[in-house]
Protein backbone atom coordinates (compact mmCIF):
# COMPACT_ATOMS: atom_id res chain seq x y z
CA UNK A 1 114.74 119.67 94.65
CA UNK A 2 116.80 123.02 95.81
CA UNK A 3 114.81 125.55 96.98
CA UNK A 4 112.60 127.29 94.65
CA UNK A 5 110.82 130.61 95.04
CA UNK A 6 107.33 129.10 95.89
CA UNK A 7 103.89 130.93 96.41
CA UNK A 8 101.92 128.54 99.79
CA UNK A 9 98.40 128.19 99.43
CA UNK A 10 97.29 128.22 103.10
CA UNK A 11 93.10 125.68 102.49
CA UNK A 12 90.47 126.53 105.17
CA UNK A 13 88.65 123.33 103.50
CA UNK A 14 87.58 124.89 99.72
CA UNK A 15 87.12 122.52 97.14
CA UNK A 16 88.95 124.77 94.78
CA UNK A 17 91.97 125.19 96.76
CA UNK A 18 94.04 122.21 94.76
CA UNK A 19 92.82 124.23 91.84
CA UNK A 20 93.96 127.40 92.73
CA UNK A 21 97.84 125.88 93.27
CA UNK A 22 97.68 124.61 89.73
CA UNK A 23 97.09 127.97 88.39
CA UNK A 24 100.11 129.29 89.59
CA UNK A 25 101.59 126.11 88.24
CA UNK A 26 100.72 127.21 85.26
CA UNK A 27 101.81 130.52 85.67
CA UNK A 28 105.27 129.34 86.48
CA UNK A 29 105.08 129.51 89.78
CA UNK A 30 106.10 126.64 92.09
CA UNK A 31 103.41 126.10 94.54
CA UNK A 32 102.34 123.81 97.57
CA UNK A 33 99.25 123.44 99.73
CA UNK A 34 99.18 122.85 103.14
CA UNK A 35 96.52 123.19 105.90
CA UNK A 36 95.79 125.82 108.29
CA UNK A 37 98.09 123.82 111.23
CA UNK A 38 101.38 123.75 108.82
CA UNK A 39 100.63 127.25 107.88
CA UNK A 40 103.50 129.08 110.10
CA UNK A 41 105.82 126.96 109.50
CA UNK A 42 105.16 126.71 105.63
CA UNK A 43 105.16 130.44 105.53
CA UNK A 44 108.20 131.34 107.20
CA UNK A 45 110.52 129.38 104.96
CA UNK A 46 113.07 131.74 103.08
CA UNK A 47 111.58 130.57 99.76
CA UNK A 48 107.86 131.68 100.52
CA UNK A 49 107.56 134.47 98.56
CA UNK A 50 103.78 135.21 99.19
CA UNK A 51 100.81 133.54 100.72
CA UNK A 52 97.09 132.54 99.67
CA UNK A 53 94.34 131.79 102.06
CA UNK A 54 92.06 130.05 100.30
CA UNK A 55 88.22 129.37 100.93
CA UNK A 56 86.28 126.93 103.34
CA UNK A 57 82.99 126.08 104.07
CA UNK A 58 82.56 127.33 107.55
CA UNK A 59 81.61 131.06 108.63
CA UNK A 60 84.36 133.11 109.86
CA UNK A 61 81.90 134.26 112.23
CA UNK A 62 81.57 130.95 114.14
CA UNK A 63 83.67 130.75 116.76
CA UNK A 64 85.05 127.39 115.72
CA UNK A 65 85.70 128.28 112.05
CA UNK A 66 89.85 127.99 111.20
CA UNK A 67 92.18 130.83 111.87
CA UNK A 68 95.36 132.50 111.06
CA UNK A 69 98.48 131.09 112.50
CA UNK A 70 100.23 133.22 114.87
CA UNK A 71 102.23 135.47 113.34
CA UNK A 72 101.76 135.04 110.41
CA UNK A 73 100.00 138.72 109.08
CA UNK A 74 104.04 140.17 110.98
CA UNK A 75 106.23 138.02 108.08
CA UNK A 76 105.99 141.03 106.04
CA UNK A 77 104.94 138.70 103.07
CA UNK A 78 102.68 139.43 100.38
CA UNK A 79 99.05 138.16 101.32
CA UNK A 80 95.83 137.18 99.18
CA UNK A 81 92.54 135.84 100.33
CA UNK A 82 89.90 134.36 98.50
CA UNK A 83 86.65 134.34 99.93
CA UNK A 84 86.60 132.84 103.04
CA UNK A 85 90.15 133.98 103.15
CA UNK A 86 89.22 137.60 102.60
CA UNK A 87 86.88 137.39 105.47
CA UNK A 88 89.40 135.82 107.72
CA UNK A 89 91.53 138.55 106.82
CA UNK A 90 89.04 141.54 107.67
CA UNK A 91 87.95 139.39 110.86
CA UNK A 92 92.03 139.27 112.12
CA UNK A 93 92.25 143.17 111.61
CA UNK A 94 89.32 145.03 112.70
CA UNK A 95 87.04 144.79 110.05
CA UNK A 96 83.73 143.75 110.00
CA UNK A 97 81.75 141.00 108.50
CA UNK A 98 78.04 139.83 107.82
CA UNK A 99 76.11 136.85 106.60
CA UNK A 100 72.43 136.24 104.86
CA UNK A 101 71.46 138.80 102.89
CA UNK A 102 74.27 139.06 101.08
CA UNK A 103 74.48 135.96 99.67
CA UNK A 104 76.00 135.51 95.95
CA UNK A 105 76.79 132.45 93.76
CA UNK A 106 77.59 132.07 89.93
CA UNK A 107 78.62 134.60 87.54
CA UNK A 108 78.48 138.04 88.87
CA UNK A 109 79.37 141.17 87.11
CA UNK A 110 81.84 143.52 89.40
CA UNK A 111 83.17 147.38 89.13
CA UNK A 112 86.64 148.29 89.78
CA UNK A 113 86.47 151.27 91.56
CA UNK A 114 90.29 151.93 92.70
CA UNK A 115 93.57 151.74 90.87
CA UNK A 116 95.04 148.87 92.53
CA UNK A 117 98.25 146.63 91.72
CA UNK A 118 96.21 143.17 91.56
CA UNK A 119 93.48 144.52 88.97
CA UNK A 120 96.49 146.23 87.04
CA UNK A 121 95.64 145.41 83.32
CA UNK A 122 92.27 144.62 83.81
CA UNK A 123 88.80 146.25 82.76
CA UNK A 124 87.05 148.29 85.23
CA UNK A 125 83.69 146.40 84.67
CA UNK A 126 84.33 142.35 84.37
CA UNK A 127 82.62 139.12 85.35
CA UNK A 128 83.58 136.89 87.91
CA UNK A 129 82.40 133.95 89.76
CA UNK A 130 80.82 134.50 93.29
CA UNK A 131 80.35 131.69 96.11
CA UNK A 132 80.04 133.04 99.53
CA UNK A 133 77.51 133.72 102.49
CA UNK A 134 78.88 135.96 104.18
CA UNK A 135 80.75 139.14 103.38
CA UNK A 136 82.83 141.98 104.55
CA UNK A 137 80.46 145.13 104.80
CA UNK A 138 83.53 147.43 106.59
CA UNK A 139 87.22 146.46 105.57
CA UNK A 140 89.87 146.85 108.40
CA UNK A 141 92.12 149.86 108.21
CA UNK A 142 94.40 150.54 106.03
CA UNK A 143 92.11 149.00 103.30
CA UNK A 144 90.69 150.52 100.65
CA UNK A 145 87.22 148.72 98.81
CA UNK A 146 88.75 148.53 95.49
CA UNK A 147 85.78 146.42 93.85
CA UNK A 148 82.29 146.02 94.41
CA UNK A 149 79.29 144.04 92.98
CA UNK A 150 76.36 144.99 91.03
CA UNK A 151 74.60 143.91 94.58
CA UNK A 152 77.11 146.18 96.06
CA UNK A 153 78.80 143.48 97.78
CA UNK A 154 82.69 144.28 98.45
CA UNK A 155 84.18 142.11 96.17
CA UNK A 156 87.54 143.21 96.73
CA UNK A 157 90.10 145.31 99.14
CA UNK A 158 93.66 145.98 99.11
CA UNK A 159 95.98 147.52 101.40
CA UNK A 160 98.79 148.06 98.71
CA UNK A 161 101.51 149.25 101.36
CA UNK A 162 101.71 146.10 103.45
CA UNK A 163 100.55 143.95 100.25
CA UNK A 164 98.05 142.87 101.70
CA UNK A 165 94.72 141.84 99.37
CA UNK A 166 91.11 140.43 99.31
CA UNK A 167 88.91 138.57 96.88
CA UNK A 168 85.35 137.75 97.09
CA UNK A 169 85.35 135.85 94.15
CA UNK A 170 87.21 132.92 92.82
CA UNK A 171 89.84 133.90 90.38
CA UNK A 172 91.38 130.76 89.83
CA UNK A 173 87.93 129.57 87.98
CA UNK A 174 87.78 129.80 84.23
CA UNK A 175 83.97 131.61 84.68
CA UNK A 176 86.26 134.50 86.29
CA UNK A 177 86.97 136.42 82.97
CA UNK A 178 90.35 137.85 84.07
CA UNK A 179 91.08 135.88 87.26
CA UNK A 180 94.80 134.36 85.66
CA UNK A 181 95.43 137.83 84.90
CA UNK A 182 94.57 139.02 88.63
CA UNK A 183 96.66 135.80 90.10
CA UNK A 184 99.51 136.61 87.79
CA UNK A 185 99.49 140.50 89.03
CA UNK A 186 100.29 139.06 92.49
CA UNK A 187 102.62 136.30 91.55
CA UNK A 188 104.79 138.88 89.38
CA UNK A 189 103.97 142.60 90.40
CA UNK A 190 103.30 141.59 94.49
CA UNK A 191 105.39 138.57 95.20
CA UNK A 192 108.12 139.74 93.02
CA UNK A 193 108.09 135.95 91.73
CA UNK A 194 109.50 135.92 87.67
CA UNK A 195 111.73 132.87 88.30
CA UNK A 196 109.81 130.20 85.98
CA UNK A 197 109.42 126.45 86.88
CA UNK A 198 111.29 125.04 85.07
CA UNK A 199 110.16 121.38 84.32
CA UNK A 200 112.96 121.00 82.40
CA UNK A 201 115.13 120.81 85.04
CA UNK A 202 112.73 119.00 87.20
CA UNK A 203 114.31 115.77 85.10
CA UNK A 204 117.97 116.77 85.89
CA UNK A 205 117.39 117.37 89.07
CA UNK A 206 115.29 114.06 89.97
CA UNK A 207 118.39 111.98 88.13
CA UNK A 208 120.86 113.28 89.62
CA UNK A 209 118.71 113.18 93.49
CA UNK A 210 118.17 109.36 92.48
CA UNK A 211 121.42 108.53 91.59
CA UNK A 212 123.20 110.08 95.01
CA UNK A 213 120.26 108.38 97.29
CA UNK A 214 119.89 104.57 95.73
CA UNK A 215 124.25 104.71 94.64
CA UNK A 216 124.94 101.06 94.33
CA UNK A 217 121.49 99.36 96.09
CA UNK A 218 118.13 98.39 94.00
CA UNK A 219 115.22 99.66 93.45
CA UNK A 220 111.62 97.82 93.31
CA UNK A 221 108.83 99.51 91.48
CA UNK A 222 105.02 98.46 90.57
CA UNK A 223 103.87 99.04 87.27
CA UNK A 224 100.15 99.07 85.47
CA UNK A 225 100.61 101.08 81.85
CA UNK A 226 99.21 103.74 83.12
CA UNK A 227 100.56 107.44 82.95
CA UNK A 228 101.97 107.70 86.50
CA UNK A 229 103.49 104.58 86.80
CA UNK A 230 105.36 104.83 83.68
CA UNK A 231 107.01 107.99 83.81
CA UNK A 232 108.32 107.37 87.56
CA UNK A 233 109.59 103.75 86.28
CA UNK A 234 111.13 105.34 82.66
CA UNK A 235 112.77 108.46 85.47
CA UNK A 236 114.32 106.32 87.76
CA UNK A 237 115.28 104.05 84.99
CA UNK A 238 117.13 106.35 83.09
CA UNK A 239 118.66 107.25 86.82
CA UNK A 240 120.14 103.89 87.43
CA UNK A 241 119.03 101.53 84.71
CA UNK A 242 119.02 97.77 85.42
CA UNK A 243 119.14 98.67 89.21
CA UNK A 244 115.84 99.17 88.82
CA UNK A 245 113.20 95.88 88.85
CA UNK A 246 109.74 97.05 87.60
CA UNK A 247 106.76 94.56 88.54
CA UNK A 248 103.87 94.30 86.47
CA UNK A 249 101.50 91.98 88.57
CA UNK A 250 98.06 90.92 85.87
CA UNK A 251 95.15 90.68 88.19
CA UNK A 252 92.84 89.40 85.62
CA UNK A 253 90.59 92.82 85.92
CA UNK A 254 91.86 94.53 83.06
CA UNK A 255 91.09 95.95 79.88
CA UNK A 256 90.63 93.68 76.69
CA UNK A 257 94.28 92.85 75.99
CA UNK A 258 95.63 95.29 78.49
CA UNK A 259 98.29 93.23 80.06
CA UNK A 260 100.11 92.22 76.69
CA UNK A 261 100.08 95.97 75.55
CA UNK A 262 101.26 96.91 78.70
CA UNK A 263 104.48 94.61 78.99
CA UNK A 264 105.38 95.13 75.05
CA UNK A 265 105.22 98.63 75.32
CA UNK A 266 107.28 99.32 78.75
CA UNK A 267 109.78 96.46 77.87
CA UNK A 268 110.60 98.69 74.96
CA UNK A 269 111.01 101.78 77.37
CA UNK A 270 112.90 100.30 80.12
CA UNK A 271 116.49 98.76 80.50
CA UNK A 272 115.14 95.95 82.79
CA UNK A 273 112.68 93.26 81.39
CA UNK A 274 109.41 93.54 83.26
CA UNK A 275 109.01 90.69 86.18
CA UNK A 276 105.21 90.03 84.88
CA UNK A 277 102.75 87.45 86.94
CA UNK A 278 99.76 86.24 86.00
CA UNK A 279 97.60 86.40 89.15
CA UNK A 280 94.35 86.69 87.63
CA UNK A 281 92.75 83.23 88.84
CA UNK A 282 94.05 84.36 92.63
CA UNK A 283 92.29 87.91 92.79
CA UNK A 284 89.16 86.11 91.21
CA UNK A 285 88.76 83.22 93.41
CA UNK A 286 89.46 86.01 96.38
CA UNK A 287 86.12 87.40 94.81
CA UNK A 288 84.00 85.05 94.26
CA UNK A 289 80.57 86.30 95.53
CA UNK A 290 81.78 89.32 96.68
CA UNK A 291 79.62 92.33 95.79
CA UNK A 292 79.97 95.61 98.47
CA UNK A 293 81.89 98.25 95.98
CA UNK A 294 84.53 98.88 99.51
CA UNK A 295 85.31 94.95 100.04
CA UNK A 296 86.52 94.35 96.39
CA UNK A 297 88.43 97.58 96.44
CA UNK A 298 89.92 95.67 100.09
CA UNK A 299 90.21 92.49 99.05
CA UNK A 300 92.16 93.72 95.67
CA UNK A 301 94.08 95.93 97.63
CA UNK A 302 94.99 93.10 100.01
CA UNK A 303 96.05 90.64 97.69
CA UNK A 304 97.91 92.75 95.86
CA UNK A 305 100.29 93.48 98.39
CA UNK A 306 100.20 89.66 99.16
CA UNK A 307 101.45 88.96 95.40
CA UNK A 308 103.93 92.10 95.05
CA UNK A 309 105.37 90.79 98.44
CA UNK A 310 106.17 87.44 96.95
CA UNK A 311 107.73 89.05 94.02
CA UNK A 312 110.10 91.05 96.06
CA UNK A 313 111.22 88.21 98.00
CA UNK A 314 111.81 86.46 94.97
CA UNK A 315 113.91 88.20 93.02
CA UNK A 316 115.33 90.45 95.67
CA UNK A 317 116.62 91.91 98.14
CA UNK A 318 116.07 95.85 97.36
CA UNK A 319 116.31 98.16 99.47
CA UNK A 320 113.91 100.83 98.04
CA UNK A 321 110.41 100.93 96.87
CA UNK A 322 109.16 103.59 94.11
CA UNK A 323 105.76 104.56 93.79
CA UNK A 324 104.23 106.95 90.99
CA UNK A 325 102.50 109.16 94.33
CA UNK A 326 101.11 112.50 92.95
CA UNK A 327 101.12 116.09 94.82
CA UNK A 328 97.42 115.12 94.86
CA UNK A 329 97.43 112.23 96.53
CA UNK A 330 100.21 113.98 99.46
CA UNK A 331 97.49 116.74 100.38
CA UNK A 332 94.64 114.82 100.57
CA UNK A 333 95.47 113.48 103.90
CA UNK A 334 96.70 117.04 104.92
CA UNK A 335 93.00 118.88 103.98
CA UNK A 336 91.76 120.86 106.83
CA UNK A 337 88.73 118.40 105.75
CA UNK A 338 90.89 115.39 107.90
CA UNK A 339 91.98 112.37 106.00
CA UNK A 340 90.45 110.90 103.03
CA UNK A 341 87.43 108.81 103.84
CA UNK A 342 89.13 105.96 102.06
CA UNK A 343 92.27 105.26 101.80
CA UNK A 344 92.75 102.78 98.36
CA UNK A 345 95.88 101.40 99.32
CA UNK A 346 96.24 99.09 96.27
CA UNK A 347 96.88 102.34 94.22
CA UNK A 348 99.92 103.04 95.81
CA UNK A 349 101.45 99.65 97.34
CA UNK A 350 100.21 100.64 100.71
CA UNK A 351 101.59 98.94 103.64
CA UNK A 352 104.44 97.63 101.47
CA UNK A 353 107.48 100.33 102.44
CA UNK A 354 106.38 99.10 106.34
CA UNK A 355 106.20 95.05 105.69
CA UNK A 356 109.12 95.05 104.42
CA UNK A 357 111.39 97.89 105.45
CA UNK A 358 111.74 99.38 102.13
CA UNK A 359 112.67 102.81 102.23
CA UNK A 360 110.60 105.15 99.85
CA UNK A 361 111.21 107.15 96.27
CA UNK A 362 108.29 109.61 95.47
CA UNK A 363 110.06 111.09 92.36
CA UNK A 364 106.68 112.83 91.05
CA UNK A 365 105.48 113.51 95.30
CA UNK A 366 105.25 117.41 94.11
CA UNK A 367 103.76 117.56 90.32
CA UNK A 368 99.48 117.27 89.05
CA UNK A 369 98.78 114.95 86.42
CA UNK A 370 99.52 117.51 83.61
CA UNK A 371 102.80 117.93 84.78
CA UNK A 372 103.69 114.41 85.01
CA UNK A 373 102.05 114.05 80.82
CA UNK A 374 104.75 116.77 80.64
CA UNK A 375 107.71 114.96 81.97
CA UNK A 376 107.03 112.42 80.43
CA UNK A 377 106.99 113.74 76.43
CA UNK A 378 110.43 115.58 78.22
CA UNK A 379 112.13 111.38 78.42
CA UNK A 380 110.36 110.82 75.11
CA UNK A 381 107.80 108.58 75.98
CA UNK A 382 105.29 107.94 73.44
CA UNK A 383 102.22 110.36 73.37
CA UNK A 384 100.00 107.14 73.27
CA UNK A 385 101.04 106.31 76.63
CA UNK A 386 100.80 110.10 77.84
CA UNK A 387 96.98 111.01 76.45
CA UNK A 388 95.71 107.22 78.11
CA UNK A 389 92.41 108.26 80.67
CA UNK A 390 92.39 107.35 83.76
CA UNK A 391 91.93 103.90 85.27
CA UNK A 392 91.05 102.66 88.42
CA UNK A 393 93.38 101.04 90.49
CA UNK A 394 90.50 98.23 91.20
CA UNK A 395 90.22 98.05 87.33
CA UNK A 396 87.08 96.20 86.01
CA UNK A 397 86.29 94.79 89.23
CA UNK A 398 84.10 98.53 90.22
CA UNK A 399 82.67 98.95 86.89
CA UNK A 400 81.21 95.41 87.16
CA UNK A 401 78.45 96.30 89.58
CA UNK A 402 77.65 92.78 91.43
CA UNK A 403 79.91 90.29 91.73
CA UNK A 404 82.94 89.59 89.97
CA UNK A 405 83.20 86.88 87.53
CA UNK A 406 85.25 85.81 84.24
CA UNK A 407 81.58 85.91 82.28
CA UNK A 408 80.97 89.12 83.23
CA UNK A 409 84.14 90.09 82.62
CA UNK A 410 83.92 88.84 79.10
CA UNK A 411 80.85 90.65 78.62
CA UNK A 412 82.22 94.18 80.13
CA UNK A 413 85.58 93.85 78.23
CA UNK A 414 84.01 93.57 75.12
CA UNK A 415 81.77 96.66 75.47
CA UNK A 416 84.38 98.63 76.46
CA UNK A 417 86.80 98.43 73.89
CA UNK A 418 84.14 99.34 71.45
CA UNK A 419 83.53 101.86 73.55
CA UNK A 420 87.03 103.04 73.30
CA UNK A 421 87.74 102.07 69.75
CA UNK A 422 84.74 103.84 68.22
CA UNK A 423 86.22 107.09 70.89
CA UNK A 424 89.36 106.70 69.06
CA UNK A 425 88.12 107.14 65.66
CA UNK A 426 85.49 109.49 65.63
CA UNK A 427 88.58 111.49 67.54
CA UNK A 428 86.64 112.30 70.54
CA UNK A 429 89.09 110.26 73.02
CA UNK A 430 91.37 112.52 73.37
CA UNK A 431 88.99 115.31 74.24
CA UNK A 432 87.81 113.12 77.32
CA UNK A 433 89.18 112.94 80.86
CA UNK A 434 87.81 109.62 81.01
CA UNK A 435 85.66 106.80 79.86
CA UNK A 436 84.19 103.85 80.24
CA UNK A 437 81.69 100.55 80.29
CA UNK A 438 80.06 100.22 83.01
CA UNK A 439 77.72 96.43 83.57
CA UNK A 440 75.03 96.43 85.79
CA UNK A 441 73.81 93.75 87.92
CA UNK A 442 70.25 93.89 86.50
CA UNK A 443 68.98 92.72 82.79
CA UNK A 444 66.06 94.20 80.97
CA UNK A 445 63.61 93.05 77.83
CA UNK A 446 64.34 93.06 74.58
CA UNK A 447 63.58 91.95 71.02
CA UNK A 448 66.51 90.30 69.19
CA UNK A 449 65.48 89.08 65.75
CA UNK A 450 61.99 87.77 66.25
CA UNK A 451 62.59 86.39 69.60
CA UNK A 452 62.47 88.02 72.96
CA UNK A 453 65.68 88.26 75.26
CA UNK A 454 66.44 88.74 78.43
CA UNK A 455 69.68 89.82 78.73
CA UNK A 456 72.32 92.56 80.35
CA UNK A 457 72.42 96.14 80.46
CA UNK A 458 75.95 98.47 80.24
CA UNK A 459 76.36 101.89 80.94
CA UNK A 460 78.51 104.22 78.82
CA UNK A 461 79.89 106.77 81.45
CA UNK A 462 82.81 109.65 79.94
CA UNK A 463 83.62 112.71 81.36
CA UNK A 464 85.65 116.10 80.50
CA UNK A 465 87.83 117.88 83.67
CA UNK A 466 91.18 118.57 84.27
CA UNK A 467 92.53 116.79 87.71
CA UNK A 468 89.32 115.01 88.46
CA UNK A 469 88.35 117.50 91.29
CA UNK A 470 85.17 118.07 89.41
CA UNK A 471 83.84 116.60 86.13
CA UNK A 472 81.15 117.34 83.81
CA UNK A 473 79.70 114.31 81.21
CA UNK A 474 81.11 114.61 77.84
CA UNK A 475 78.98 115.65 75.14
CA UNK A 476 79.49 113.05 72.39
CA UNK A 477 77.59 113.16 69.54
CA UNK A 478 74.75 111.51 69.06
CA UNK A 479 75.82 109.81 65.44
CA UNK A 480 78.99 108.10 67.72
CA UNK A 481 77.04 107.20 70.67
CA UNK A 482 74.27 105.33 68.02
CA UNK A 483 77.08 103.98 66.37
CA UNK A 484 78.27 102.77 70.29
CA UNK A 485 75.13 101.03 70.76
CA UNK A 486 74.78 99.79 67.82
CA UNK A 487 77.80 97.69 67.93
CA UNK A 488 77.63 96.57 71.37
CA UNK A 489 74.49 94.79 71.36
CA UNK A 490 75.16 93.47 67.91
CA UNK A 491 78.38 92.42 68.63
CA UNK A 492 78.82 91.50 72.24
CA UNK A 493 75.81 88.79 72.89
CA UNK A 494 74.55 89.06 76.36
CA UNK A 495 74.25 92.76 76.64
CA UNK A 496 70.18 93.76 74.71
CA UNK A 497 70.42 97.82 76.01
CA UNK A 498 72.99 100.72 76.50
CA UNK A 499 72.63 103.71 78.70
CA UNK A 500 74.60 106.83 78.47
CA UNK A 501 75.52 108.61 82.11
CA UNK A 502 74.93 112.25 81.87
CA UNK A 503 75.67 112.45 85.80
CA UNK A 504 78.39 115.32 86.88
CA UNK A 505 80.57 115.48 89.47
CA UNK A 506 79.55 116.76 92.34
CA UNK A 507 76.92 115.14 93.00
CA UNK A 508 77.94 111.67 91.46
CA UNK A 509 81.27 110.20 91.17
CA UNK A 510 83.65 109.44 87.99
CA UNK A 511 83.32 105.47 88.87
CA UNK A 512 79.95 103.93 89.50
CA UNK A 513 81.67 102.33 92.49
């Protein structure tokens, strides 16, 4: 992809870190994460034109917490903290830090008391959002305490000659009034960085990388309709056309009339027919009284690869496999935090490349979600396809809490796509991250004309974010959500109640399971 002038973000373990490299996404900026172990190495590439150390939840005054890799402050490279970044930075040159008392969180107000590069533009009195423990009481010097807290908490410090800067507070959080403006004073006026992304080239360049690499061989791909999956199958189509074979495999858990939408819609995208299979009576059978939320994402994922391998064999031989892997999913596994507690390989044809000695094409390994949607409307792919939510890679099978069969299904499928349908046209879907039926394994009382039932009970569950990170519930209005309920248990006989989720993330999760 050439190499770009790029801004690292160096994560000590904060949840905001993946947040903080969009922003200067969106700034224009090309940016990549990588933990504390990668840091000098990341850092000293010609491109790196500045560095962020982002927060973490340890104390930079235990003597375990992460540190700076060697070096690193001698590079001569523009520097900003964030929180526990700040600290590390005052820790590694002399200053001096302190915990308890000064403990902020939320929305703090702060006063800039110093002219300083990074607050250039910016009010001298603005709010921002605090999250710390400890705190520098005595900056290292060369510093100067350029912003302080109505607590009197240093909230910032800058050593402008060596470029060198602190935050307490989180700029890259929308509660921080002026925190784009405050990133964007160090991407342009510190790191010198004006050279825009350009995702318009992104195409050209991917094209032209996948035409050199695959030349005359073929190219395997899995496909599911949704937004990741398509735009990596349409890009490396329009790369090498019918030398690519896209696979849609039906595994019987999804969406009312998902799997006839799907293959209508990418045949008309993509120079190759779809190879579709029908192996919905397999994954059920597979799980049959199954009902721990981790063994039907492993049996899915299992079979999966059991079905896709079959395909390959079939109408191969290819010599690569593409997969629609996100930046996202790359630095999950490279978190100071260790690897992802579960690894969902069906989402990504894990164990595939390795069975079969494919060799791998990652064409969107470095964008977020919203730059994929924006790819994609760059190859003209229909905004229908490009606004769909979210869908787990399990499909139906973990929003039908219990075990897994074609009744329940039934059931789940219909309340769902009144779900979406009435979402649709009270125009409140496209508003939504994502949503969602949910059917529990548990039935409650009713009264259904003058009898009494006994039947099922589904959970509506939408939520409003922007990668997923974090999520808050959506607030739909009340008329749509009656109208919701209304129709499901009038329409969908089995289901007597509907419940509405107004759980956020943290504490709970998007998907019930």
């Amino acid at each position: 992809m050439g190499k770009r002038p790029t801004i690292v973000v160096i994560d000590f373990g904060s949840q905001y870190s993946q947040l903080i490299t969009r922003r200067l996404r969106e700034l224009g900026a090309f940016s990549e994460m990588v933990p504390p172990k990668m840091a000098g190495e990341a850092a000293g590439r010609e491109e790196v034109a500045g560095l962020i150390l982002s927060g973490g939840p340890s104390s930079v005054r235990e003597a375990e917490a992460p540190g700076l890799a060697a070096g690193l402050l001698e590079l001569g490279k523009p520097i900003l903290g964030i929180c526990y970044g700040m600290q590390l930075l005052a820790r590694e040159l002399g200053g001096e830090i302190s915990g308890g008392s000064g403990r902020e969180y939320g929305d703090t107000a702060v006063e800039v008391e110093v002219d300083s590069e990074l607050f250039r533009s910016t009010p001298a009195r603005q709010n921002v959002w605090m999250s710390h423990g400890d705190h520098v009481t005595t900056p290292p010097e060369g510093f100067e305490a350029v912003a302080r807290s109505e607590g009197g908490t240093l909230a910032a410090v800058a050593d402008d000659r060596r470029r060198i800067y602190g935050l307490q507070f989180h700029p890259e959080v929308s509660h921080t009034e002026y925190g784009m403006h405050i990133l964007e004073n160090f991407v342009r006026n510190i790191c010198g960085l004006e050279e825009a992304w350009d995702r318009g080239s992104f195409v050209d360049e991917q094209i032209e990388e996948i035409r050199h690499r695959v030349a005359d061989e073929r190219v395997l791909c899995a496909v599911s309709g949704g937004v990741d999956s398509t735009v990596m199958a349409v890009l490396i189509d329009r790369a090498i056309g019918p030398q690519l074979t896209p696979v849609f495999v039906n595994n019987g858990l999804l969406r009312q009339d998902e799997a006839s939408r799907v293959v209508s819609r990418l045949n008309a995208l993509l120079h190759h027919r779809l190879v579709e299979i029908d192996a919905s009576s397999i994954f059920l059978e597979k799980l049959t009284g199954v009902t721990d939320p981790e063994e039907k994402r492993r049996i899915i994922g299992h079979t999966f690869i059991e079905v896709f391998e079959s395909a390959a064999a079939e109408h191969g031989p290819f010599k690569f496999l593409a997969q629609g892997t996100l930046y996202p999913d790359r630095i999950e596994s490279l978190s100071v935090r260790g690897p992802s507690h579960v690894i969902k390989t069906h989402h990504n044809v894990g164990g595939l490349p390795e069975r079969l000695g494919f060799e791998l094409i990652e064409p969107l390994k470095e964008l977020f979600k919203d730059e994929v949607r924006a790819i994609g409307a760059r190859l003209n792919i229909p905004t229908e396809l490009l606004t769909r939510h979210p869908f787990p890679g399990p499909g139906l099978a973990v929003r039908c809490l219990g075990e897994v069969t074609e009744e329940r299904l039934v059931l789940l499928r219909k309340a769902d796509a009144i779900f979406i349908e009435e979402l649709r046209r009270s125009g409140q879907y496209d508003r939504i991250w994502q949503a969602g039926a949910v059917l529990l394994p548990l039935r409650s009382v009713g009264v259904m004309g003058d009898g009494r039932s006994y039947e099922s009970v589904v959970a509506l569950r939408a939520v409003t974010s922007v990668d997923a990170m974090t999520a808050d519930w959506a607030r739909i209005p009340d008329t749509v959500l009656a109208r919701v309920s209304n129709r499901i248990v009038r329409e969908v006989e089995g289901i007597n109640r509907v419940v509405y989720d107004i759980s956020s993330k943290p504490p709970s999760t998007i998907e019930w399971e």
